[in-house]
PDB file of N, CA and C in Angstrom:
ATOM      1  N   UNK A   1       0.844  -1.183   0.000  1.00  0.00           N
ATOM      2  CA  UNK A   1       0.000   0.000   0.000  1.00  0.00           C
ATOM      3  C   UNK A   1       0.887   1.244   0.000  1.00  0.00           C
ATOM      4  N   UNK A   2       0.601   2.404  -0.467  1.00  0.00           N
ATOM      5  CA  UNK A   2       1.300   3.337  -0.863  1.00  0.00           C
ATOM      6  C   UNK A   2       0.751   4.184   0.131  1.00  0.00           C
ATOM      7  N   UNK A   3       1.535   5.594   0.432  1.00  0.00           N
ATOM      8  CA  UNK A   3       0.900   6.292   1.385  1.00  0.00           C
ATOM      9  C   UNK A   3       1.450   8.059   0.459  1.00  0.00           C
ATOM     10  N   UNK A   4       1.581   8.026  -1.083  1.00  0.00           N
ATOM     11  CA  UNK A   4       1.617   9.014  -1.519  1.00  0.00           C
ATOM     12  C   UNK A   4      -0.134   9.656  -1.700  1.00  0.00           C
ATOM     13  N   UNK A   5      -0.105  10.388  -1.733  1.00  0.00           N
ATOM     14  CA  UNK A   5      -1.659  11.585  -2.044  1.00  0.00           C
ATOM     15  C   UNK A   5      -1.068  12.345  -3.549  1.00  0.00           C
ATOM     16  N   UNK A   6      -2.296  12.483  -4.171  1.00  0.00           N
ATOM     17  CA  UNK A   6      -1.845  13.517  -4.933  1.00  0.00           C
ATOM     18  C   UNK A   6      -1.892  14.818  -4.247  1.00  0.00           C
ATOM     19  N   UNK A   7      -0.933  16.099  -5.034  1.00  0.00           N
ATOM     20  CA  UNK A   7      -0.599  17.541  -4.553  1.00  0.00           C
ATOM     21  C   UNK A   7      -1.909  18.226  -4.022  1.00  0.00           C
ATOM     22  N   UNK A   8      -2.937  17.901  -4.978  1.00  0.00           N
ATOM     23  CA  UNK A   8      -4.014  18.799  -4.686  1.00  0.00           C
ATOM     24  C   UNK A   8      -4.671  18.459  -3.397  1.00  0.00           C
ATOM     25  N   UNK A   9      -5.395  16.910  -3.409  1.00  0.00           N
ATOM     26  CA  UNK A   9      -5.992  16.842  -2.814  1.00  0.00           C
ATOM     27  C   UNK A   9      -4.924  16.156  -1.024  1.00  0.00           C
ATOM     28  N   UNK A  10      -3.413  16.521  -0.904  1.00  0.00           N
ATOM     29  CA  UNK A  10      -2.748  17.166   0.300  1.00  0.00           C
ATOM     30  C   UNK A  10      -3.263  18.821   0.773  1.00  0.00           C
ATOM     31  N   UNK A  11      -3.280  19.262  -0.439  1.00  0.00           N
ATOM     32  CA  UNK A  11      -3.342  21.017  -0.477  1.00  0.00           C
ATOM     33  C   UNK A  11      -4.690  20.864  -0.044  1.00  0.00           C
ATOM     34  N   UNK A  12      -5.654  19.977  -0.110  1.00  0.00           N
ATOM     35  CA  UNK A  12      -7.277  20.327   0.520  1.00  0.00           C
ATOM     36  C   UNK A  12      -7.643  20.022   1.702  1.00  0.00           C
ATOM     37  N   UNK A  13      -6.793  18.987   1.886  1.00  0.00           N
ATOM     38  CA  UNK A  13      -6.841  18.709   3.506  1.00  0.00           C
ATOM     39  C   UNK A  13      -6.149  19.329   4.244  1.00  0.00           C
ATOM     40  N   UNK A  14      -4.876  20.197   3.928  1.00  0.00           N
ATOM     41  CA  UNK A  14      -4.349  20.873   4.965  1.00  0.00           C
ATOM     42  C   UNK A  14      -5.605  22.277   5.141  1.00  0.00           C
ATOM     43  N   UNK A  15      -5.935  22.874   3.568  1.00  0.00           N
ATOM     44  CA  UNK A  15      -6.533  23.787   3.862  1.00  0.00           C
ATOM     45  C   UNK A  15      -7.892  23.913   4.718  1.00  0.00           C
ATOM     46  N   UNK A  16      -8.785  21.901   5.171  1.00  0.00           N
ATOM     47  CA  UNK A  16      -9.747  22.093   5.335  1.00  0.00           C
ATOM     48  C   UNK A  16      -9.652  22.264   6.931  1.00  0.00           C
ATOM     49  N   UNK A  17      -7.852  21.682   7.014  1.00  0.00           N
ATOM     50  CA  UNK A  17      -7.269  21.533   8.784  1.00  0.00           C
ATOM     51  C   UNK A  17      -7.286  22.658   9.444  1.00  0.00           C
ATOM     52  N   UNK A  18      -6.475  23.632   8.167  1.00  0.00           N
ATOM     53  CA  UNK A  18      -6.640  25.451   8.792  1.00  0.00           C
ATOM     54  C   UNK A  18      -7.760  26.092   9.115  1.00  0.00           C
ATOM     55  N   UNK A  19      -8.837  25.864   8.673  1.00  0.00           N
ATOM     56  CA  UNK A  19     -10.227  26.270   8.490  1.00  0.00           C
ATOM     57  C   UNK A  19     -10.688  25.770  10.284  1.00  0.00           C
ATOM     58  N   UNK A  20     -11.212  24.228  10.286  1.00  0.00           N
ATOM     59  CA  UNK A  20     -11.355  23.907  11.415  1.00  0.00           C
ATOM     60  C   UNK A  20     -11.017  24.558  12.620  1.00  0.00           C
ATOM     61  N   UNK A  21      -9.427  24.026  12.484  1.00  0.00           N
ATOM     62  CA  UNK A  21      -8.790  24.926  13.598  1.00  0.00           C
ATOM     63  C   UNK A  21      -8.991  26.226  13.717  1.00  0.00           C
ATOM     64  N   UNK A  22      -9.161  26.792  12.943  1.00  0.00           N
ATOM     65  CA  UNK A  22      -9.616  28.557  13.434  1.00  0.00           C
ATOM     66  C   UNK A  22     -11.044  28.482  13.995  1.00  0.00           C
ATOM     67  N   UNK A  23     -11.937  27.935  13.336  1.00  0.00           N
ATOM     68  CA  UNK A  23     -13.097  28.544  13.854  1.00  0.00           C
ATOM     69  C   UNK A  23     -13.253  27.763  15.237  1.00  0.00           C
ATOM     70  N   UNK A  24     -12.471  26.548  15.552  1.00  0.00           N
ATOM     71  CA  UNK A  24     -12.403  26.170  16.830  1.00  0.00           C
ATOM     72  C   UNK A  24     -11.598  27.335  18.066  1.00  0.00           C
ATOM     73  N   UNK A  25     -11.214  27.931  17.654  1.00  0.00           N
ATOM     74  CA  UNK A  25     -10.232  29.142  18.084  1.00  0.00           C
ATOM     75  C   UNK A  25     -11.087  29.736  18.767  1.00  0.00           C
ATOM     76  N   UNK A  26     -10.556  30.465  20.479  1.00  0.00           N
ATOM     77  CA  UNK A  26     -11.896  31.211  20.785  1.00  0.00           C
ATOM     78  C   UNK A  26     -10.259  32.391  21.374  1.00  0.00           C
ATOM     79  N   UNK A  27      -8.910  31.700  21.741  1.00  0.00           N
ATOM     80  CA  UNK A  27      -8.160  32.564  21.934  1.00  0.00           C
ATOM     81  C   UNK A  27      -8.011  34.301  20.886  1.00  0.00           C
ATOM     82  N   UNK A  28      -7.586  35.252  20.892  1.00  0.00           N
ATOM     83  CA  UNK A  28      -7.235  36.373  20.275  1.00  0.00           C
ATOM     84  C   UNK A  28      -6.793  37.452  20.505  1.00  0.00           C
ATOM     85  N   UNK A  29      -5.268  37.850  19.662  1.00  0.00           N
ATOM     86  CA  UNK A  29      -4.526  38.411  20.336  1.00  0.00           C
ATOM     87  C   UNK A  29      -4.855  39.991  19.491  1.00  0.00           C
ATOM     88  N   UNK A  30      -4.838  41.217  20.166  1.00  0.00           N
ATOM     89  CA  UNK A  30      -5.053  42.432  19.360  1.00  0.00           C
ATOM     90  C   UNK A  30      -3.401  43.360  19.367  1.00  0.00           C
ATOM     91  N   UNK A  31      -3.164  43.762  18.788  1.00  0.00           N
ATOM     92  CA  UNK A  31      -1.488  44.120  18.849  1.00  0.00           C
ATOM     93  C   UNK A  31      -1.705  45.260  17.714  1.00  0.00           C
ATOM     94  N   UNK A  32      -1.514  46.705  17.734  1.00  0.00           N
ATOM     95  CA  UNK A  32      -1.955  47.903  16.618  1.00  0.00           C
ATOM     96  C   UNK A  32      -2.609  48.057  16.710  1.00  0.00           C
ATOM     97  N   UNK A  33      -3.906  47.757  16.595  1.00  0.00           N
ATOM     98  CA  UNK A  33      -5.234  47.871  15.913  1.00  0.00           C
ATOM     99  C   UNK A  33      -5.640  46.844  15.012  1.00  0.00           C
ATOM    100  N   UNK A  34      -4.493  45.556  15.383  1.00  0.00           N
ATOM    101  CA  UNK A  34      -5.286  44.558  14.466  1.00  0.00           C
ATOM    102  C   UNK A  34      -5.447  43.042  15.194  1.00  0.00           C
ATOM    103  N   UNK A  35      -6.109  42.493  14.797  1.00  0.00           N
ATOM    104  CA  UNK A  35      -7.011  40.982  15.732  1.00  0.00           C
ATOM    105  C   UNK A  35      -6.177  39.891  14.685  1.00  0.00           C
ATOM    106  N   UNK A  36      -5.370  38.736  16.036  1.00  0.00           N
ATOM    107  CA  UNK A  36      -5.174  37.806  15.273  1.00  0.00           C
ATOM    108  C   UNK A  36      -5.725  36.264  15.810  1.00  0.00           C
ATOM    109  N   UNK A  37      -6.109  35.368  15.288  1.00  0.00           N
ATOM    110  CA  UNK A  37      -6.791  34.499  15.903  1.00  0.00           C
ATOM    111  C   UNK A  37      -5.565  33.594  16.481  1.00  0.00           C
ATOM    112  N   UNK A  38      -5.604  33.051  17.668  1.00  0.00           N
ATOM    113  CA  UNK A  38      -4.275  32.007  18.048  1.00  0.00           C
ATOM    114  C   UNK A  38      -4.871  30.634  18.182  1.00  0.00           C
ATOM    115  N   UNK A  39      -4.054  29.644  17.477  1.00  0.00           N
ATOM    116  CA  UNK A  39      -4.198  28.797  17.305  1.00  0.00           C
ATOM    117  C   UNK A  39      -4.002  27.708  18.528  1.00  0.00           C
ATOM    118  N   UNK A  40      -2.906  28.552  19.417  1.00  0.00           N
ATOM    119  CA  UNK A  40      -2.218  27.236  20.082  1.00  0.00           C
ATOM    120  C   UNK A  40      -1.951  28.254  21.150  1.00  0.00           C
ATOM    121  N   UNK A  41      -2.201  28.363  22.926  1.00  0.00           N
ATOM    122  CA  UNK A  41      -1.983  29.058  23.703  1.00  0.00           C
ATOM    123  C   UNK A  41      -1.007  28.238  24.726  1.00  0.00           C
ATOM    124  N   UNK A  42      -0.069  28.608  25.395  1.00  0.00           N
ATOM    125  CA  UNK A  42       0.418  28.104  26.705  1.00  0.00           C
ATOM    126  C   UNK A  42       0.876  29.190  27.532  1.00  0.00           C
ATOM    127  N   UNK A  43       1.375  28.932  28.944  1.00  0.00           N
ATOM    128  CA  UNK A  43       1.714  29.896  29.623  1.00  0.00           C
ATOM    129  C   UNK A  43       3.040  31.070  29.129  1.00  0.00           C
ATOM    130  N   UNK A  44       3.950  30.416  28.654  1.00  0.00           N
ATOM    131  CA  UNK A  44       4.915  30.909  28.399  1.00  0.00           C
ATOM    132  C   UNK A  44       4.755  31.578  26.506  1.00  0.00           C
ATOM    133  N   UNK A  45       3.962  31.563  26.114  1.00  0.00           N
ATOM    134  CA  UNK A  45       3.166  32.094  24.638  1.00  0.00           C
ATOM    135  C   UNK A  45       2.165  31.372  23.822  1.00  0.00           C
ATOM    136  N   UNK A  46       2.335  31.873  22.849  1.00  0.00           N
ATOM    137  CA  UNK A  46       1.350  31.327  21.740  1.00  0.00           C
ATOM    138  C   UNK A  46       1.877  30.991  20.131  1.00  0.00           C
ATOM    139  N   UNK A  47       0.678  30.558  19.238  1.00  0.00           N
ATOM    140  CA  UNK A  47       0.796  30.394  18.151  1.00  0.00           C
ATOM    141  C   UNK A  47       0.306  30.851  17.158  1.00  0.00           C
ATOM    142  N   UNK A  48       0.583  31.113  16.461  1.00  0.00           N
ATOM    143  CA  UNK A  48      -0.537  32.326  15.074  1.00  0.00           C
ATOM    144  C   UNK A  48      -0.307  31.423  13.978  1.00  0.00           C
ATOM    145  N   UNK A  49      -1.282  31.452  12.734  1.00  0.00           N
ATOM    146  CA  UNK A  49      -1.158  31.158  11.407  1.00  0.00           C
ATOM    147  C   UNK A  49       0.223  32.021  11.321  1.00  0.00           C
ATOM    148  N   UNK A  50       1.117  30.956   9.938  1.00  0.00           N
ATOM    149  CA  UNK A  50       2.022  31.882   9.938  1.00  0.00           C
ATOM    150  C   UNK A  50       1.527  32.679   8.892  1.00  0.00           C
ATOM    151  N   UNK A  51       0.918  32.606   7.684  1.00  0.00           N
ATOM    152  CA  UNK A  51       0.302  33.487   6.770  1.00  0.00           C
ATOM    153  C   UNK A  51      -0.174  34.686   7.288  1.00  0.00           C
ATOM    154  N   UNK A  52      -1.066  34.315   8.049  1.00  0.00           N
ATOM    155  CA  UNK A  52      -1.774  35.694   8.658  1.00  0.00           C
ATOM    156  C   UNK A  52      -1.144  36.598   9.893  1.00  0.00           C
ATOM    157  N   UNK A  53      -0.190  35.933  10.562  1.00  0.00           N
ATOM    158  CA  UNK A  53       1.226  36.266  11.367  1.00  0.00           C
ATOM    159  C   UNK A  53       2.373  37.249  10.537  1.00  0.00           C
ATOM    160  N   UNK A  54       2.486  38.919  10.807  1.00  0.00           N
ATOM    161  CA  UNK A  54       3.166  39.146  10.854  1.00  0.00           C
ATOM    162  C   UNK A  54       4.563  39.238  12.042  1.00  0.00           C
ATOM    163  N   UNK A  55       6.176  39.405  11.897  1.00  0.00           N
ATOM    164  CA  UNK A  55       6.853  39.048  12.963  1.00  0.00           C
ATOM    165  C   UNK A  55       6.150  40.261  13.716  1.00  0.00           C
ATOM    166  N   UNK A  56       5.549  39.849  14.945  1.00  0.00           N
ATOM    167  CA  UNK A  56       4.546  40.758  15.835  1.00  0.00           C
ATOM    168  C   UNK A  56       5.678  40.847  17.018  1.00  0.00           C
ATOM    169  N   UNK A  57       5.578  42.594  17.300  1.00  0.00           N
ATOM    170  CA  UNK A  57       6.556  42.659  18.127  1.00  0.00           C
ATOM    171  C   UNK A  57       5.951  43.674  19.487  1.00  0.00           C
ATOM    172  N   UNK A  58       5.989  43.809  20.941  1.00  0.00           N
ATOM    173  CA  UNK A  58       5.437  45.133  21.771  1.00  0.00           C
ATOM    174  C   UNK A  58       4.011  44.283  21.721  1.00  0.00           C
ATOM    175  N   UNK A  59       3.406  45.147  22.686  1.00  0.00           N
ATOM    176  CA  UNK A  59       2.654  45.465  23.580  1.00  0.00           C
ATOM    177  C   UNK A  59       0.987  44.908  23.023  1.00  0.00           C
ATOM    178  N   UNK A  60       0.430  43.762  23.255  1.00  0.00           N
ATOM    179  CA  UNK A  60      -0.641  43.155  22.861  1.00  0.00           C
ATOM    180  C   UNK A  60      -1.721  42.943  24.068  1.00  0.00           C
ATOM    181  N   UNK A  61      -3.281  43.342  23.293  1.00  0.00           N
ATOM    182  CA  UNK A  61      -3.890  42.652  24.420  1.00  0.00           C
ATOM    183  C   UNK A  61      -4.987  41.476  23.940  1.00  0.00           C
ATOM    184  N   UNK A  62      -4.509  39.909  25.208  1.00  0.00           N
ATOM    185  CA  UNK A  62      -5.062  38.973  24.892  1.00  0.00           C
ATOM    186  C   UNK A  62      -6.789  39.241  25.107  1.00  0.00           C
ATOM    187  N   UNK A  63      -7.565  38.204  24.480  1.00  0.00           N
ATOM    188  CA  UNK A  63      -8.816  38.140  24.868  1.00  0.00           C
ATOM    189  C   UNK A  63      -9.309  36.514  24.303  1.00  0.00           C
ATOM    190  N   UNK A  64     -10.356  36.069  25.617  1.00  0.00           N
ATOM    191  CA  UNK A  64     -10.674  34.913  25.514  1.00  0.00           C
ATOM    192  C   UNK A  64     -12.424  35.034  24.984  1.00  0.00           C
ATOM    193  N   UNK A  65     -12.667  34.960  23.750  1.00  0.00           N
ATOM    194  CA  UNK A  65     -13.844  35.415  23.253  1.00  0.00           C
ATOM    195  C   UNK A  65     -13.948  36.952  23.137  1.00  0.00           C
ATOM    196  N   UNK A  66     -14.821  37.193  23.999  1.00  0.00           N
ATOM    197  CA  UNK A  66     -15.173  38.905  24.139  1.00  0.00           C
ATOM    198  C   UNK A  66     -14.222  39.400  25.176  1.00  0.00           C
ATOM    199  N   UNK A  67     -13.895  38.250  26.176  1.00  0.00           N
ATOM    200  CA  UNK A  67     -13.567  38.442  27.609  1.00  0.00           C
ATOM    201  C   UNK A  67     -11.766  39.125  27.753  1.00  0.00           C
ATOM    202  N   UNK A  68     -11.428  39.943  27.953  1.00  0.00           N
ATOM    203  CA  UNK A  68     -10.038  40.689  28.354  1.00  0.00           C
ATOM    204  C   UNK A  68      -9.514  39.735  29.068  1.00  0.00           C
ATOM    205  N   UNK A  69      -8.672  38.592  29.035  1.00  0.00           N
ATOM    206  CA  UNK A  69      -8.121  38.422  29.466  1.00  0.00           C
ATOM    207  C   UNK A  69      -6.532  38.899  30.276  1.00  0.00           C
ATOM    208  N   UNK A  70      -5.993  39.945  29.301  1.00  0.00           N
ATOM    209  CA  UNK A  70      -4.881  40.366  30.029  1.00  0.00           C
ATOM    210  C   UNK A  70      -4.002  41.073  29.189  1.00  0.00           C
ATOM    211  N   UNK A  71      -2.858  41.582  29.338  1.00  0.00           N
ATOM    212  CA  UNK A  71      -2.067  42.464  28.464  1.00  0.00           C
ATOM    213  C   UNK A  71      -0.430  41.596  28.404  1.00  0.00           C
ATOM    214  N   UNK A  72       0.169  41.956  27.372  1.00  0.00           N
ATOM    215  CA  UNK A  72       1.678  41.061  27.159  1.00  0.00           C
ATOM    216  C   UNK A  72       2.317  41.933  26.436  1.00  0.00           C
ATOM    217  N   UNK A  73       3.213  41.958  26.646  1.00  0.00           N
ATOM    218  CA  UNK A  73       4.573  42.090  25.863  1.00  0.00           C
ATOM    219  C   UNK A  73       5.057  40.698  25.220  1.00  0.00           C
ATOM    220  N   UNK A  74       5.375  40.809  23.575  1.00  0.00           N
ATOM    221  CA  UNK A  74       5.429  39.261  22.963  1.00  0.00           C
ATOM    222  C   UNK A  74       6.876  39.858  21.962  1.00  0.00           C
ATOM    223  N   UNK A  75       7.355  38.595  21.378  1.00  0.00           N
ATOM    224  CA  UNK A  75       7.781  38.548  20.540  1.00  0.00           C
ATOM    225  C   UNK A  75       8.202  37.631  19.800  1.00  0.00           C
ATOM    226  N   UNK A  76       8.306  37.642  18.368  1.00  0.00           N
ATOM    227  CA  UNK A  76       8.262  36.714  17.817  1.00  0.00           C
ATOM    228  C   UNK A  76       9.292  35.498  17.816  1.00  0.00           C
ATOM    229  N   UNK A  77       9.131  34.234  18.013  1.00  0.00           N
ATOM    230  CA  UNK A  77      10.101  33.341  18.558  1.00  0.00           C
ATOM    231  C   UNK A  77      10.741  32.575  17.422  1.00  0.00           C
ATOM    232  N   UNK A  78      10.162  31.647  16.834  1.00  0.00           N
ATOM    233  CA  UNK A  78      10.298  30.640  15.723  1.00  0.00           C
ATOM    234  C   UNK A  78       9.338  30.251  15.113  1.00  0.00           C
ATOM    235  N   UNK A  79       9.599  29.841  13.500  1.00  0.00           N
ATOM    236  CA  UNK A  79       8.269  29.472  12.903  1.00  0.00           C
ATOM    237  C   UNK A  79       8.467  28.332  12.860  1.00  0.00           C
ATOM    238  N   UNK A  80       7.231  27.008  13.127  1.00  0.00           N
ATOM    239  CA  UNK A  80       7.275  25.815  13.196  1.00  0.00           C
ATOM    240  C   UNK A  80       6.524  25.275  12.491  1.00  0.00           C
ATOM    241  N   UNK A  81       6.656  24.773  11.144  1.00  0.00           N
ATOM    242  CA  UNK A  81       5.729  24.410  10.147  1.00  0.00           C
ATOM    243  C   UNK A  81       4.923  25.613   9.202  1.00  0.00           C
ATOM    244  N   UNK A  82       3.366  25.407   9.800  1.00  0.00           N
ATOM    245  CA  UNK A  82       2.596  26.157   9.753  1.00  0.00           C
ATOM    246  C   UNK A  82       2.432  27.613  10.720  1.00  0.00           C
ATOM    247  N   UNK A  83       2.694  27.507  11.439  1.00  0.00           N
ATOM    248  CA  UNK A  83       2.653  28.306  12.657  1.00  0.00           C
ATOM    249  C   UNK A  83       3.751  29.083  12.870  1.00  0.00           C
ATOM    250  N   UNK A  84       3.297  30.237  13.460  1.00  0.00           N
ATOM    251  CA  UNK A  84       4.303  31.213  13.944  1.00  0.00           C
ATOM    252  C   UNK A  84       4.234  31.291  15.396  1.00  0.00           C
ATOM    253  N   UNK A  85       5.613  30.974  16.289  1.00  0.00           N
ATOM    254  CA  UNK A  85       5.263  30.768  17.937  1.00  0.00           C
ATOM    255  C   UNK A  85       5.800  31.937  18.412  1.00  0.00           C
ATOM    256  N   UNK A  86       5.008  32.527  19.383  1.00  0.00           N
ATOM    257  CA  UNK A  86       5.712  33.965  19.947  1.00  0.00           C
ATOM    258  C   UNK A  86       5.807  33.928  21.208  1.00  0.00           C
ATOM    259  N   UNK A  87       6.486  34.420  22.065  1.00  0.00           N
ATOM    260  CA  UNK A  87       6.745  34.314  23.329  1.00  0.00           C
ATOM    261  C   UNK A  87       6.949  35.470  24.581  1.00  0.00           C
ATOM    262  N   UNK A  88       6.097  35.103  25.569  1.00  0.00           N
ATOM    263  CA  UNK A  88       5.794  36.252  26.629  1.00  0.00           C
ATOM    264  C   UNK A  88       6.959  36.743  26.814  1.00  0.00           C
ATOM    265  N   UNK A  89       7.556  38.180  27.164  1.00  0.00           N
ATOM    266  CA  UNK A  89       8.281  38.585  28.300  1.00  0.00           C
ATOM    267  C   UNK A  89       7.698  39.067  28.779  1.00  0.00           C
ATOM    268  N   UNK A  90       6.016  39.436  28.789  1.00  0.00           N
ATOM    269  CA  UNK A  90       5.377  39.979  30.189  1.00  0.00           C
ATOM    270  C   UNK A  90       4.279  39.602  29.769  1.00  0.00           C
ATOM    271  N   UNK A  91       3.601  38.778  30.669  1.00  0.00           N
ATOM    272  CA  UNK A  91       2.234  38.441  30.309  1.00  0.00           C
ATOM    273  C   UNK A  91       1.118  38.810  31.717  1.00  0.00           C
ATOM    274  N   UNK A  92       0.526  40.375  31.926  1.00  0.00           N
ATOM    275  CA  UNK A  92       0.235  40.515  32.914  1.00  0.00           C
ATOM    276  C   UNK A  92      -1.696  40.555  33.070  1.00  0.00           C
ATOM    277  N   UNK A  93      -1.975  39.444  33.674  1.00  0.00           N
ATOM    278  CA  UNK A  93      -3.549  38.823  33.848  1.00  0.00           C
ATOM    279  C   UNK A  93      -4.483  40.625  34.108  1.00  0.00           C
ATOM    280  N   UNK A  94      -5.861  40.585  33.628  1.00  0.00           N
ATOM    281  CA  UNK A  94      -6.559  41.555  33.629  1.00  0.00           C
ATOM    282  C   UNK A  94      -7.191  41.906  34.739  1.00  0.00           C
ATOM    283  N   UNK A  95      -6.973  42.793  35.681  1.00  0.00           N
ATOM    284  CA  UNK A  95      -7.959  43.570  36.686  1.00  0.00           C
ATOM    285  C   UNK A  95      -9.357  43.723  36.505  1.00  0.00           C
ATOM    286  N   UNK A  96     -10.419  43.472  37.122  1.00  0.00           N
ATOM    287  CA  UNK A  96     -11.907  43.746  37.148  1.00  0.00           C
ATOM    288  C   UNK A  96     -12.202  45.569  37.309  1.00  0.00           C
ATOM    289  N   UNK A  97     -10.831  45.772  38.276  1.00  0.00           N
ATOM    290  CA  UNK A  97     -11.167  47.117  38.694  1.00  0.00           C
ATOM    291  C   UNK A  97      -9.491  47.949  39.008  1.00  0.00           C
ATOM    292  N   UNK A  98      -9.467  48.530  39.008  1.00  0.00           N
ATOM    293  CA  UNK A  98      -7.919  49.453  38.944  1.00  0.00           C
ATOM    294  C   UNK A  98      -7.107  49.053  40.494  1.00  0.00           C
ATOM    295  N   UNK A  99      -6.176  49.024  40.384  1.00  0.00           N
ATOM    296  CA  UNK A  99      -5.625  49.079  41.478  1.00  0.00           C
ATOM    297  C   UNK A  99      -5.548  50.086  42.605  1.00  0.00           C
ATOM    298  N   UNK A 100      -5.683  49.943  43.934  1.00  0.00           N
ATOM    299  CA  UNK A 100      -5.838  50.833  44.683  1.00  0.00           C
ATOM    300  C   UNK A 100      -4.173  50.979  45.497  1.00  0.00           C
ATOM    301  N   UNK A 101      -4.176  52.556  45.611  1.00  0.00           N
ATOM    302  CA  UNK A 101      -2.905  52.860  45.863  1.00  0.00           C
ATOM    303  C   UNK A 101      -2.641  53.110  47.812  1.00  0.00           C
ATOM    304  N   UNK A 102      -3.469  52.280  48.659  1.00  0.00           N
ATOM    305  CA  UNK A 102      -3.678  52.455  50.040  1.00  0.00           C
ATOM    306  C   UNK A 102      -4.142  51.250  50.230  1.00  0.00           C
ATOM    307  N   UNK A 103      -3.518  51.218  51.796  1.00  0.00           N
ATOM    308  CA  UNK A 103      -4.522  49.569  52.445  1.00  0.00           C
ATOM    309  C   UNK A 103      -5.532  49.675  52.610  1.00  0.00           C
ATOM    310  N   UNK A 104      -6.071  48.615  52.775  1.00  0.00           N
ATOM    311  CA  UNK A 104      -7.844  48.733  52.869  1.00  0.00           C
ATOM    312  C   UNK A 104      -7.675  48.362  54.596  1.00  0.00           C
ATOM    313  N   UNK A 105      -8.632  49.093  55.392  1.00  0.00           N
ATOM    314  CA  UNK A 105      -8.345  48.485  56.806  1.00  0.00           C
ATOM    315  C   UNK A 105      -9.117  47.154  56.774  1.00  0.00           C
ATOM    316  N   UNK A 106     -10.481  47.088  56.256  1.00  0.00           N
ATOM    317  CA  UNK A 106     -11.604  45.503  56.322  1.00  0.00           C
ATOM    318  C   UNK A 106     -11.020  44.991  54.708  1.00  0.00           C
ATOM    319  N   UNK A 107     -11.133  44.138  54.614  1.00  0.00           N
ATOM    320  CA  UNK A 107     -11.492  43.252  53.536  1.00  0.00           C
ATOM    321  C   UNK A 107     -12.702  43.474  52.756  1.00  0.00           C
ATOM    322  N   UNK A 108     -12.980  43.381  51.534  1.00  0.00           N
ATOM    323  CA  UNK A 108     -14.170  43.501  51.165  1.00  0.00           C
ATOM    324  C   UNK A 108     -14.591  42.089  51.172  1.00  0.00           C
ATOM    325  N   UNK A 109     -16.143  41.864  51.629  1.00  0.00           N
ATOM    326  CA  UNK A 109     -16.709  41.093  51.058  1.00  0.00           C
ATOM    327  C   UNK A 109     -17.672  41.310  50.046  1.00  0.00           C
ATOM    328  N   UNK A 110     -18.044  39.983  49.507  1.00  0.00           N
ATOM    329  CA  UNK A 110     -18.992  40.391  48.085  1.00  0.00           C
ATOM    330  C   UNK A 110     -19.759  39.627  48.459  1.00  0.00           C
ATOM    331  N   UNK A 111     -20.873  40.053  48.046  1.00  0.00           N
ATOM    332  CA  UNK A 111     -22.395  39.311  47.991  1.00  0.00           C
ATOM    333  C   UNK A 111     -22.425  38.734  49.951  1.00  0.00           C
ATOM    334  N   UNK A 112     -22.457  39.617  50.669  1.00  0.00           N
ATOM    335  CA  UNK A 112     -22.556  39.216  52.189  1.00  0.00           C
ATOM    336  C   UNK A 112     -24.120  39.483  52.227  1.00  0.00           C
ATOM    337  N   UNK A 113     -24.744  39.034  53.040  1.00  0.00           N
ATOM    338  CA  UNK A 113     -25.752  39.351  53.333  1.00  0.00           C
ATOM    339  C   UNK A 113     -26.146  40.024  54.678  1.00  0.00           C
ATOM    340  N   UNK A 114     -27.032  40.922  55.082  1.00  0.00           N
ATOM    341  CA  UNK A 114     -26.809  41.402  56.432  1.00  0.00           C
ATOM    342  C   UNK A 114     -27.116  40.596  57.266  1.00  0.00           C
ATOM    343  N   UNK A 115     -26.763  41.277  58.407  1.00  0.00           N
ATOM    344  CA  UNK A 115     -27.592  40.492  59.983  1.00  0.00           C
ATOM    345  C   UNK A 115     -28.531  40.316  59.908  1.00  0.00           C
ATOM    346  N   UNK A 116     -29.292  39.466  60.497  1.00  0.00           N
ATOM    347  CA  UNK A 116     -30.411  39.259  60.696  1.00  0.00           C
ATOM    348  C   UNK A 116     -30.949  40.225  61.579  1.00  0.00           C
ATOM    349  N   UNK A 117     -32.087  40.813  61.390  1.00  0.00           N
ATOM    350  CA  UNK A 117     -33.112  41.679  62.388  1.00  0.00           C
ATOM    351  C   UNK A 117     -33.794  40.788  63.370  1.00  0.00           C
ATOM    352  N   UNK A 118     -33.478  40.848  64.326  1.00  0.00           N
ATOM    353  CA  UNK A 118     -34.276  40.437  65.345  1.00  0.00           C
ATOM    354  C   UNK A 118     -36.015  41.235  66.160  1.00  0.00           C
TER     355      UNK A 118
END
């Protein structure tokens, strides 16, 4: 048994692999003013189409769907195949609310409910 393909129909299955994989994609990185979908996330970076991957360099912010996940400093690492892998030197997680520049004397709680009235 042979395990050659013809050219084209290699060229249709990779293209139907790229397809998949993106719209399975919910990672996305914004860097300029422009949105790139990531293919492949880990702690220490990510992965981009390399086609649609320019070498992306400074100050990006991630998002998981709609959701802000966080802000990075990236740069571009090695291309591996298909893919372009880039890599954190600062990957800093997103605040709900700004940082406060004083101690808090209580703790906040959330969703407490009061005392009971007697």
């Amino acid at each position: 048994m042979t395990d050659f393909l013809p050219r084209e129909v290699r060229e249709g299955l990779e293209a139907a692999r790229k397809c998949e994989r993106r719209k399975s994609a919910r990672m996305r990185i914004e860097v300029g003013g422009q949105s790139f979908t990531i293919l492949r996330y880990w702690d220490e970076g990510f992965a981009l189409d390399v086609e649609d991957a320019p070498h992306l360099r400074g100050y990006g912010d991630l998002y998981d769907g709609a959701r802000h996940v966080g802000q990075c400093l990236i740069v571009a690492s090695a291309e591996d195949g298909d893919e372009m892998v880039f890599e954190f030197k600062r990957n800093t997680p997103a605040a709900e609310r700004p940082p406060v520049d004083f101690a808090r004397d209580e703790p906040e709680t959330a969703g407490a409910l009061p005392p009971p009235v007697d």
